[in-house]
N, C-alpha and C. Protein backbone atom coordinates (compact mmCIF):
# COMPACT_ATOMS: atom_id res chain seq x y z
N UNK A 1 17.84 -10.02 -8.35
CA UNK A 1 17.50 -8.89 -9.21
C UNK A 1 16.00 -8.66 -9.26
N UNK A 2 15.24 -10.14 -9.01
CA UNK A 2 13.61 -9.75 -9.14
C UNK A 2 13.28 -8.80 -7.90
N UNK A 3 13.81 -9.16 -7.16
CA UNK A 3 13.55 -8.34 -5.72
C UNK A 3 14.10 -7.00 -5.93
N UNK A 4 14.78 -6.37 -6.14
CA UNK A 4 15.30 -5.08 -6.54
C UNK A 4 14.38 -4.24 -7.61
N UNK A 5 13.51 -4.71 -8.50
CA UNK A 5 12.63 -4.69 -9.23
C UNK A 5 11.51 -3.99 -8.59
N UNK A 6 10.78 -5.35 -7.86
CA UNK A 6 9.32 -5.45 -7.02
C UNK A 6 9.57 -4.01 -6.43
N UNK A 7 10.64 -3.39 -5.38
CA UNK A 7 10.93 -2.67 -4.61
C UNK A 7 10.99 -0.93 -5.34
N UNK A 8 11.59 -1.42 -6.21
CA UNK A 8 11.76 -0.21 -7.10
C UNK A 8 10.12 -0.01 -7.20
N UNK A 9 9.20 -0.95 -8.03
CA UNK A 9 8.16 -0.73 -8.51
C UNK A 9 6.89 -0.10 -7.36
N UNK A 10 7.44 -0.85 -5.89
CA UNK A 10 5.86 -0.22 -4.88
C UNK A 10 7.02 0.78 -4.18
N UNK A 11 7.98 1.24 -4.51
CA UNK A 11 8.64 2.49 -3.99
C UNK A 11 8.44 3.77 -5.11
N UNK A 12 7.86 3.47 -6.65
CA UNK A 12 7.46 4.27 -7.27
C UNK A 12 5.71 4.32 -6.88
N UNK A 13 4.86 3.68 -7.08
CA UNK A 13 3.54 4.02 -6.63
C UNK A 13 3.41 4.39 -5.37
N UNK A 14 4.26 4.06 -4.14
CA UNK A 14 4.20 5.32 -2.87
C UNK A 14 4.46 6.63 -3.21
N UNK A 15 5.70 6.71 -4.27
CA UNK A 15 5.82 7.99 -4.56
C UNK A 15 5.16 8.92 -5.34
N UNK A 16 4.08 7.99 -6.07
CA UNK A 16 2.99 8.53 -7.06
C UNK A 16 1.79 8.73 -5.99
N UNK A 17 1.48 7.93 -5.32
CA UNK A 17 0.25 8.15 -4.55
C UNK A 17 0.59 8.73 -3.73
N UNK A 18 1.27 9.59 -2.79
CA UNK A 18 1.45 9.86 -1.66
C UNK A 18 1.80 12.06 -2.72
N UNK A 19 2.31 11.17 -3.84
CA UNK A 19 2.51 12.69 -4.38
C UNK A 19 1.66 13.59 -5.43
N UNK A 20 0.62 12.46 -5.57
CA UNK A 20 -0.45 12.91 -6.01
C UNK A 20 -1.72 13.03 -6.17
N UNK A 21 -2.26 11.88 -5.23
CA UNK A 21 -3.53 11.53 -4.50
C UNK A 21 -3.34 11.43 -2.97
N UNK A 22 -2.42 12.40 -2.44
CA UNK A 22 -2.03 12.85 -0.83
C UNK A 22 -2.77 11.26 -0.20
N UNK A 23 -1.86 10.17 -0.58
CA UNK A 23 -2.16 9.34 -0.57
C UNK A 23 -3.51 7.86 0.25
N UNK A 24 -3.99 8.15 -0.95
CA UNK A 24 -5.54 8.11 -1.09
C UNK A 24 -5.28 6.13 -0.89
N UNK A 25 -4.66 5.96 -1.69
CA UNK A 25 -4.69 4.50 -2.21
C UNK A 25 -4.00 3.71 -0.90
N UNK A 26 -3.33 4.05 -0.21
CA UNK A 26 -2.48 3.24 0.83
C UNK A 26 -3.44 3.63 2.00
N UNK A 27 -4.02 5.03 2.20
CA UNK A 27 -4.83 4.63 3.14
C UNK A 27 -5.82 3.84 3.20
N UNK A 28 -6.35 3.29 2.07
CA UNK A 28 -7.47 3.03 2.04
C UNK A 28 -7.50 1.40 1.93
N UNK A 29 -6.38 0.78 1.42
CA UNK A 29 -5.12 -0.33 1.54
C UNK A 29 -5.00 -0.32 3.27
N UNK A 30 -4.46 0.48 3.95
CA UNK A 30 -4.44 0.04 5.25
C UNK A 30 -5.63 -0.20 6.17
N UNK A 31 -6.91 0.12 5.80
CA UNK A 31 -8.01 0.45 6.25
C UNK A 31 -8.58 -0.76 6.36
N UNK A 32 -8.61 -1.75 4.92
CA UNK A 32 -8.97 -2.54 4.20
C UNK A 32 -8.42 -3.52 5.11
N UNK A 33 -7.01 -3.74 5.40
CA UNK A 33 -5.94 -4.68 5.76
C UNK A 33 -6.44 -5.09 7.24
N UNK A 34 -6.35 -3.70 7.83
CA UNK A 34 -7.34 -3.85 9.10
C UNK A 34 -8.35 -4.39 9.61
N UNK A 35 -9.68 -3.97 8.51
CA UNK A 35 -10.79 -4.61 8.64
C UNK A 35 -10.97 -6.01 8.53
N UNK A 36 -9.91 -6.73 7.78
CA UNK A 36 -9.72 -8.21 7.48
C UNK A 36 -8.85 -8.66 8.59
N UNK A 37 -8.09 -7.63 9.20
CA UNK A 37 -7.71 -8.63 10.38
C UNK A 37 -8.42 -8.83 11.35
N UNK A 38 -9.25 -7.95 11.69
CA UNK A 38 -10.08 -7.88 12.68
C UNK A 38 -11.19 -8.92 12.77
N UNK A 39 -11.92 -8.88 11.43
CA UNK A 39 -11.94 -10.07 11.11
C UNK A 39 -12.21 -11.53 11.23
N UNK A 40 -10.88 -11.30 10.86
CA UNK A 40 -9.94 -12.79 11.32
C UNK A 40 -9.80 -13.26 12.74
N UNK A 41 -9.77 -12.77 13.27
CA UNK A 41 -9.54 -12.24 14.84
C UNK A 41 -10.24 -12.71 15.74
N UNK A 42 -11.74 -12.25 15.15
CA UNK A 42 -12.75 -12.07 15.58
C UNK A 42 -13.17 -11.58 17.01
C-alpha cells in the first residue's frame, strides 16, 4: 500500500508541473541527474 501511495504522490506533481510550470521542475531534475552522472563517469 506504501508503494501505491509514493506513485500516486510523484504521478500528482508530474501532473502539477508538467500542467503548470510546462514542466520546469523535471527538466531541470533531469539536467541536474545528468550533470552528476557525467560526473561520476568522468
Amino acid at each position: 500500500m506504501r508503494y501505491v501511495i509514493v506513485i500516486c504522490a510523484i504521478a500528482a506533481f508530474l501532473i502539477w508541473d508538467f500542467g503548470y510550470n510546462e514542466g520546469r521542475y523535471v527538466g531541470s531534475a533531469v539536467l541536474e541527474v545528468k550533470r552528476l552522472v557525467s560526473m561520476a563517469t568522468g
